[in-house]
Protein backbone atom coordinates (compact mmCIF):
# COMPACT_ATOMS: atom_id res chain seq x y z
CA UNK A 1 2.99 -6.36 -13.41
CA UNK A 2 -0.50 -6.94 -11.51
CA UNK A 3 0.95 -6.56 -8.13
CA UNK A 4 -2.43 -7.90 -6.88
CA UNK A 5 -1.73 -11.32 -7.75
CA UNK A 6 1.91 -11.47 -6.51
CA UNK A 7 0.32 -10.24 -3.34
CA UNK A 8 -1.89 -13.29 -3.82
CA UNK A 9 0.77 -15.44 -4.84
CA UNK A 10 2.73 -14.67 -1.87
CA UNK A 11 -0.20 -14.67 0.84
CA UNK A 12 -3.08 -16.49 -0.65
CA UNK A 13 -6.52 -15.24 -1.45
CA UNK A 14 -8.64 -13.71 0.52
CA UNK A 15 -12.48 -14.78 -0.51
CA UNK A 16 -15.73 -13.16 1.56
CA UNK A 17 -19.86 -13.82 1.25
CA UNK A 18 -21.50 -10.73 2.35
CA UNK A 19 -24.95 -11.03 4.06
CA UNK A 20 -26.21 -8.12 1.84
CA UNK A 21 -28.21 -10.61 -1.27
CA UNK A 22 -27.35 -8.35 -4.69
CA UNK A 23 -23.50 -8.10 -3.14
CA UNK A 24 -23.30 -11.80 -1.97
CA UNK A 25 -24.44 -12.52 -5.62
CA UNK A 26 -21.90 -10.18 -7.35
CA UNK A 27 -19.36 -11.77 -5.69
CA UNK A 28 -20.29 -15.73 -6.06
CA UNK A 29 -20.06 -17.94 -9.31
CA UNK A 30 -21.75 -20.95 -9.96
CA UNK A 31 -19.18 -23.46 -12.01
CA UNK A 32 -19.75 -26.57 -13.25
CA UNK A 33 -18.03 -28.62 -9.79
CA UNK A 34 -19.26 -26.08 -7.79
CA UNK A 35 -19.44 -22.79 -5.87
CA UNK A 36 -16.39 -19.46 -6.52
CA UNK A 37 -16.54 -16.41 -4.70
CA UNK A 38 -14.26 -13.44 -6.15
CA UNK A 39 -10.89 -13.00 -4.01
CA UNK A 40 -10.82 -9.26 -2.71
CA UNK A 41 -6.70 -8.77 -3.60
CA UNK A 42 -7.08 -9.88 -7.28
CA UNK A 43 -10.56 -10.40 -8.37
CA UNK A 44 -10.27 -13.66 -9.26
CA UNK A 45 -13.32 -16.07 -8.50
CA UNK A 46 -11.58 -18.96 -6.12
CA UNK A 47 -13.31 -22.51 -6.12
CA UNK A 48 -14.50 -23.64 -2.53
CA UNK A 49 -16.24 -22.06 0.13
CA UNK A 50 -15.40 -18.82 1.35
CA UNK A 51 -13.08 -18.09 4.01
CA UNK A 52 -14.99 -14.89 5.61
CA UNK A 53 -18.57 -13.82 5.68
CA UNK A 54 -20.80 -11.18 7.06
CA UNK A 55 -21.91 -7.85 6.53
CA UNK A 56 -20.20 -5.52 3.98
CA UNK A 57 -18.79 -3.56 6.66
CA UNK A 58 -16.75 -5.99 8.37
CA UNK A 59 -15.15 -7.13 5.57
CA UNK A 60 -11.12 -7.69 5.87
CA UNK A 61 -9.24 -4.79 4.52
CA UNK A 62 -6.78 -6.72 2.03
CA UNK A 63 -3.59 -4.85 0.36
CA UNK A 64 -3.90 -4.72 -3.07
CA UNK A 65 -2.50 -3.27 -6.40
CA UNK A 66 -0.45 -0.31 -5.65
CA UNK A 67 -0.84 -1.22 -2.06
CA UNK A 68 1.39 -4.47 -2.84
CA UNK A 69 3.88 -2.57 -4.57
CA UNK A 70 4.34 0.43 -2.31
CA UNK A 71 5.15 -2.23 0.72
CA UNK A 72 7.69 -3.68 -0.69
CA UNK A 73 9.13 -0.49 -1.87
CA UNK A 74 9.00 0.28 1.90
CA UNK A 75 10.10 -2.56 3.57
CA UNK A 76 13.62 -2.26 1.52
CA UNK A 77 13.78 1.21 2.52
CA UNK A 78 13.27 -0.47 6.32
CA UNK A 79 16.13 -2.68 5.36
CA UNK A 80 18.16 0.29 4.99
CA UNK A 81 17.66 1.68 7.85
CA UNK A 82 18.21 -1.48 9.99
CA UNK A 83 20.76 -2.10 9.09
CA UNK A 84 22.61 1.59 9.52
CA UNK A 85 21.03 1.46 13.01
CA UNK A 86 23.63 -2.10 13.55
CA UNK A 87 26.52 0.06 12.05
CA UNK A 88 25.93 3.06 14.51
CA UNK A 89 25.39 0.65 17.17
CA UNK A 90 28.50 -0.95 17.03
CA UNK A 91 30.18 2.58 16.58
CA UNK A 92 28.39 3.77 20.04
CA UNK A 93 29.38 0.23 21.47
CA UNK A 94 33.06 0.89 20.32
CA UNK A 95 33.19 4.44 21.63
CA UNK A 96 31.22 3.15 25.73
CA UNK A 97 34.30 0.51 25.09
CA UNK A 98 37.35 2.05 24.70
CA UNK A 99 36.06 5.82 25.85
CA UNK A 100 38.57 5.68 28.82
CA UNK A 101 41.83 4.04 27.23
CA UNK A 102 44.25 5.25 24.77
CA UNK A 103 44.89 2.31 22.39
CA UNK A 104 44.39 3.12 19.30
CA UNK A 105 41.48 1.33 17.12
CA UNK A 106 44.32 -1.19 14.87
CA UNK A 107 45.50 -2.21 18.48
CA UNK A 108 42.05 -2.82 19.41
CA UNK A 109 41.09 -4.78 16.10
CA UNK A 110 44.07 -7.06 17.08
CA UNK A 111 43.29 -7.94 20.50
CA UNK A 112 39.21 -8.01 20.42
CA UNK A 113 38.27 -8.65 16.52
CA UNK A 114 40.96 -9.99 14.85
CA UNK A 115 38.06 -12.09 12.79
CA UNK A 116 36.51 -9.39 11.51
CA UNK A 117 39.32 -7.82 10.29
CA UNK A 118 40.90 -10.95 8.62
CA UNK A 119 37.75 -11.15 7.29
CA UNK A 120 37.84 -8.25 5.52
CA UNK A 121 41.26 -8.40 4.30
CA UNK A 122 40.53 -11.99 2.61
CA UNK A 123 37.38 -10.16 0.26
CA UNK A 124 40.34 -7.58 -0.78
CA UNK A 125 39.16 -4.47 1.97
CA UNK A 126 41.88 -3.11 3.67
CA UNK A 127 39.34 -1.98 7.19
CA UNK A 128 42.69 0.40 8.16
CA UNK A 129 42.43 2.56 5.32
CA UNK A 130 38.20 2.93 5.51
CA UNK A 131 37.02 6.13 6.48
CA UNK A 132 34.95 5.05 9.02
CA UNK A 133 38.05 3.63 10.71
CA UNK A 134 40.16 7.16 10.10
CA UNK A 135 37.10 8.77 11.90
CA UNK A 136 36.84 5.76 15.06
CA UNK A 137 40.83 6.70 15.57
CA UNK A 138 41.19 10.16 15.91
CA UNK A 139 37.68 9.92 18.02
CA UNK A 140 39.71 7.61 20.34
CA UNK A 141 42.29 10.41 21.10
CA UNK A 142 39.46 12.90 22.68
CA UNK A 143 38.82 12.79 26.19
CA UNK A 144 36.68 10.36 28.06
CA UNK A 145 33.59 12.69 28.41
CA UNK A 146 33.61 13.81 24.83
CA UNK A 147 33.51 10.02 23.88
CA UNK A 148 30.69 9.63 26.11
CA UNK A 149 28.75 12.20 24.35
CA UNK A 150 29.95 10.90 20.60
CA UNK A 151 28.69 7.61 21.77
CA UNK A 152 24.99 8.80 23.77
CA UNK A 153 24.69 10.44 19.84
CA UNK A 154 25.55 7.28 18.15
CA UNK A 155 22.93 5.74 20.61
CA UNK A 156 20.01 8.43 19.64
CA UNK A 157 20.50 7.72 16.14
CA UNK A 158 19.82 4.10 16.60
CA UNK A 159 17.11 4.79 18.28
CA UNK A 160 15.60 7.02 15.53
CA UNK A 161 16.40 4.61 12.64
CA UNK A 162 14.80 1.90 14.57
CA UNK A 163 11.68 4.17 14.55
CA UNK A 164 12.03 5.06 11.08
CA UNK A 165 12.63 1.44 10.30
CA UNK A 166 9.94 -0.07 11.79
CA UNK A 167 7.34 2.93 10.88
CA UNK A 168 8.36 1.98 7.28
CA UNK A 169 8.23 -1.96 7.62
CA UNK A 170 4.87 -1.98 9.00
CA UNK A 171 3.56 0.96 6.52
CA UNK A 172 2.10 2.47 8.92
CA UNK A 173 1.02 6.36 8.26
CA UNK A 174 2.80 7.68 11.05
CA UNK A 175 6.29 5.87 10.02
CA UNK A 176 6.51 7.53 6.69
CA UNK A 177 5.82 10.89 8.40
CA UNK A 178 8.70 10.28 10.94
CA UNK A 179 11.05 8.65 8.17
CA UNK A 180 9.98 12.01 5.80
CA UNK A 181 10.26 14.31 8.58
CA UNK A 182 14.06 12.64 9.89
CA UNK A 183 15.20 11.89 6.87
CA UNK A 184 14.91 15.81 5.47
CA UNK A 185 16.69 17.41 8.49
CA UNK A 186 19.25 15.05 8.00
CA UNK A 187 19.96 16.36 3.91
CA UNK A 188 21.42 19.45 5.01
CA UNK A 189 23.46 18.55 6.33
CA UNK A 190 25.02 15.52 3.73
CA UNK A 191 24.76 18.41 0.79
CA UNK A 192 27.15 20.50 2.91
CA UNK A 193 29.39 17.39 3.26
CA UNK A 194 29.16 16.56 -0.60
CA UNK A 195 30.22 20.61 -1.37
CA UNK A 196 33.54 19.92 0.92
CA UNK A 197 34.67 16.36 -0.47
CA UNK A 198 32.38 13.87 -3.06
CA UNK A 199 33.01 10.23 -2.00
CA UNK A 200 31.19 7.29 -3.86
CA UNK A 201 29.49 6.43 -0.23
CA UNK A 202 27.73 9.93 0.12
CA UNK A 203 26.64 10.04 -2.68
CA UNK A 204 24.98 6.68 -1.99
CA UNK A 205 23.47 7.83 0.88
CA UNK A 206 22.71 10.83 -0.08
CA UNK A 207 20.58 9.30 -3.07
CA UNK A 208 19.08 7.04 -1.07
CA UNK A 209 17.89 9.24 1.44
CA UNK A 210 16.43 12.03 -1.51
CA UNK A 211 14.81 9.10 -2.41
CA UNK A 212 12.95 8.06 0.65
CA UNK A 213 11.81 11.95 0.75
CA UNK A 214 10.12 12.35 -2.62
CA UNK A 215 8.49 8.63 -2.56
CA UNK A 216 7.15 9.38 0.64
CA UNK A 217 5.52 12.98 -0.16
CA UNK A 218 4.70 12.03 -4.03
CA UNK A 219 3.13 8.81 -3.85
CA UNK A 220 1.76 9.11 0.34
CA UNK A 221 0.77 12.63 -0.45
CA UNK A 222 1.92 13.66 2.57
CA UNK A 223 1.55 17.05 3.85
CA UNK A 224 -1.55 17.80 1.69
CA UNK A 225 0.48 16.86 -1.53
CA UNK A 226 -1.44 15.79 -4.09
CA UNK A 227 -5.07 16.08 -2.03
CA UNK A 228 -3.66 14.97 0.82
CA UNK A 229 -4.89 11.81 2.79
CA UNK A 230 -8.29 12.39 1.42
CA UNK A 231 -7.21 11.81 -2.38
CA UNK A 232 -4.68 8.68 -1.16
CA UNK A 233 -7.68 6.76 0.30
CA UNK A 234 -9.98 7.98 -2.16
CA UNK A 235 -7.25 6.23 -4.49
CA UNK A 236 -7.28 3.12 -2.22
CA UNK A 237 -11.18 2.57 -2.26
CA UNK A 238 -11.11 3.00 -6.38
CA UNK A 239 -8.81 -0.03 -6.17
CA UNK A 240 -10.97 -1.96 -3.90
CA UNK A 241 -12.74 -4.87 -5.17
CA UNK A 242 -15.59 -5.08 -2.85
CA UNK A 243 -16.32 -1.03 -3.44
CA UNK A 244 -16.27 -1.83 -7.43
CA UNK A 245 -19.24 -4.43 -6.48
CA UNK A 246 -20.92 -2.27 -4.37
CA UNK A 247 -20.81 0.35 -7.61
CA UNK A 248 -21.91 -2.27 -10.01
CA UNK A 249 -24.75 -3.12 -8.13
CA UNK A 250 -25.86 0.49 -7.25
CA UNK A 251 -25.61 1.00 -10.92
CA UNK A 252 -27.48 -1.44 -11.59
CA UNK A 253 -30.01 -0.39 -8.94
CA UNK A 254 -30.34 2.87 -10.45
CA UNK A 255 -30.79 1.80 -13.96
CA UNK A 256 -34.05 0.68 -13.18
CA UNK A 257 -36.56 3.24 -13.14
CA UNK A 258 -39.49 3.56 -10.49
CA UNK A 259 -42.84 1.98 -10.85
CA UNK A 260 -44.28 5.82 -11.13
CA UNK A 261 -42.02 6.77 -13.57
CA UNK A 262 -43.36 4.20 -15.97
CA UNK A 263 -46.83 5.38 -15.94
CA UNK A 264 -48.54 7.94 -18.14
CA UNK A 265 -48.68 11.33 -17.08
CA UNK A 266 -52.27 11.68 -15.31
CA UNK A 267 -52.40 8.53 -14.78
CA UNK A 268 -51.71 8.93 -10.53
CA UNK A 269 -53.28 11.29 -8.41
CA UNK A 270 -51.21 12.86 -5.46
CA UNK A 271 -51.80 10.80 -2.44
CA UNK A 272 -54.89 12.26 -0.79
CA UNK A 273 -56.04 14.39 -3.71
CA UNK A 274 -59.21 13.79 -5.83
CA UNK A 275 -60.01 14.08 -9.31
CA UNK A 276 -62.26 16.60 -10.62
CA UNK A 277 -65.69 15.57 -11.30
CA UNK A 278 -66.35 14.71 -14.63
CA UNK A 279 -62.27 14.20 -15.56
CA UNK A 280 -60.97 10.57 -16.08
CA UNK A 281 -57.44 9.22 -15.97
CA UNK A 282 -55.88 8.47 -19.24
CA UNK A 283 -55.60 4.36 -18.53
CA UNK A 284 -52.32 3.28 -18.73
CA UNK A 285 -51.66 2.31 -22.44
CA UNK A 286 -50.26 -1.83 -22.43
CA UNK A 287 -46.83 -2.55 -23.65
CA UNK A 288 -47.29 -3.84 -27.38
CA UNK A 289 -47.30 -8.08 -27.53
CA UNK A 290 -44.21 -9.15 -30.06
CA UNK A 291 -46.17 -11.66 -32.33
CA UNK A 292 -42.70 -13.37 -32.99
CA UNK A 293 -40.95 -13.31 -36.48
CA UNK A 294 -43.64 -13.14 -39.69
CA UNK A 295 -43.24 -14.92 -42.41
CA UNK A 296 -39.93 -14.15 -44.33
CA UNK A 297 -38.03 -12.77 -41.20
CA UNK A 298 -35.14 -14.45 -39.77
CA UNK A 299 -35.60 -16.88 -36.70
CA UNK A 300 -34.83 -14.46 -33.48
CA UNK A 301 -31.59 -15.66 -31.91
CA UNK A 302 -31.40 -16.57 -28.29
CA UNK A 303 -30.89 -13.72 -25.74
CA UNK A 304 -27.48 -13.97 -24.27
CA UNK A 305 -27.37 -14.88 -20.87
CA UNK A 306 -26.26 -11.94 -18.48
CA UNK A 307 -22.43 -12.15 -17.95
CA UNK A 308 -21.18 -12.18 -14.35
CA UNK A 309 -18.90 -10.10 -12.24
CA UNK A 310 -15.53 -9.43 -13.48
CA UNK A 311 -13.23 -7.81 -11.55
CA UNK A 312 -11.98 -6.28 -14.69
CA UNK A 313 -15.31 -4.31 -15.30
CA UNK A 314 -14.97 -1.97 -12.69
CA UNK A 315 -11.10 -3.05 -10.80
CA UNK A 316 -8.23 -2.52 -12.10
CA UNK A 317 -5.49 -4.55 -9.99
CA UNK A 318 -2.25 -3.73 -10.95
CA UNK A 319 -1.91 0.00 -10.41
């Protein structure tokens, strides 16, 4: 799948004209209704004018390729999290509740949330036998300051899946280090859980969270894994559109040798030197004149005309 165009698909293009001439021309096509400039997600040239311009250095940083991909890899992981952070909420909300009274959590349900509990009985999910409720009803029998600290716990672990959550929706560096770095003290302690009873739901979770862990370190590299941050951006500029333009055209640059280099040895004296008396310098020999095809030879075909840009040359999208 070339992630680069779903990116596009989903957000539009993203076209710019650099002020630099040989870029601004590697980028731009001339069709037959008019101008194209090449989009810097996909590589595609986009009819119209374009919708940034300016110097090379100011151009937009777009998400592209693997970039796409790894985002929305992310942002369901952020899903995840949000929504444990509403389940632990409403357990810390249940536990400030009911921390000083003695019903127990059925009595509740009937008085407060019948609704819910209906609810759940109608899609076949008996909410008395859960073990979530087992746990909420023998909490309710501790004392009112031990419920106070069950629920300030709940609270804190809102709060960190929150962080984790929105680290991880936004993509931002520092959220997959805090998701990584929460997320693996937590594993402990659901292994130790798994060795005393193996439930369905822990093993869930417990997938889910190894899973967060080794996408983070393998494909982020965090932690020096892998190079480190140096080879993940180095991996993110080989995937850049505008840097494969700015390599075509110092290639090209370089493939054309200097004016000395072309000239016969002897042929240039050292600036501020002089020749020995008596020598000459070898004059430069002329390039041979093609008399055009003799007699007998085949008519010369046309040159071909020098093919444009394509982001395929030097970009691949949909890493």
């Amino acid at each position: 799948m070339n992630w680069s165009l779903l990116g596009c698909g989903r957000y539009g293009h993203v076209t710019f004209a650099p002020d630099e001439p040989d870029l601004r021309a590697q980028l731009h096509a001339e069709l037959n209704d008019g101008d194209a400039w090449c989009c810097l997600r996909c590589g595609a040239f986009v009819p119209g004018e374009p919708q940034l311009s300016g110097p090379a250095a100011t151009a937009p940083a777009v998400e592209q390729g693997s970039q796409v991909r790894s985002k929305l890899i992310l942002r369901l992981f952020a899903i995840e999290r949000f929504l444990r952070a509403l389940v632990f909420l409403a357990v810390s909300y249940g536990l400030f509740r009911y921390r000083s009274s003695r019903l127990s959590v059925e009595a509740a349900f009937d008085r407060d949330l019948p609704i819910i509990r209906d609810l759940f009985r109608q899609l076949g999910f008996n909410i008395e036998h859960s073990k979530l409720f087992g746990l909420l009803q023998h909490a309710l029998t501790l004392s009112s300051r031990t419920l106070t600290l069950l629920a300030f716990g709940a609270l804190l672990y809102v709060v960190i899946e929150l962080i984790e959550a929105t680290g991880l929706w936004l993509a931002k560096r520092w959220g997959e280090y805090f998701a990584m770095i929460a997320t693996s003290l937590g594993l402990p302690l659901e292994i130790y859980d798994l060795t005393k009873k193996v439930t369905i739901t822990a093993l869930l979770l417990f997938a889910v969270n190894l899973a967060l862990v080794l996408y983070l370190v393998i494909t982020k590299r965090l932690f020096g894994i892998r190079g480190g941050k140096h080879a993940y951006e180095a991996r993110l500029l080989s995937e850049s559109v505008l840097e494969a333009a700015e390599r075509a055209v110092a290639g090209r640059g370089a493939a054309v040798p200097p004016v000395e280099a072309m000239l016969a040895p002897g042929s240039q004296s050292a600036p501020g030197s002089q020749s020995a008396p008596g020598s000459q310098s070898a004059p430069h020999p002329l390039p041979a004149r093609n008399p055009g095809p003799g007699p007998g030879h085949p008519q010369a075909s046309d040159p071909q005309p020098a093919r444009g840009f394509s982001a395929s040359d030097d970009f691949q999208g949909g890493s």
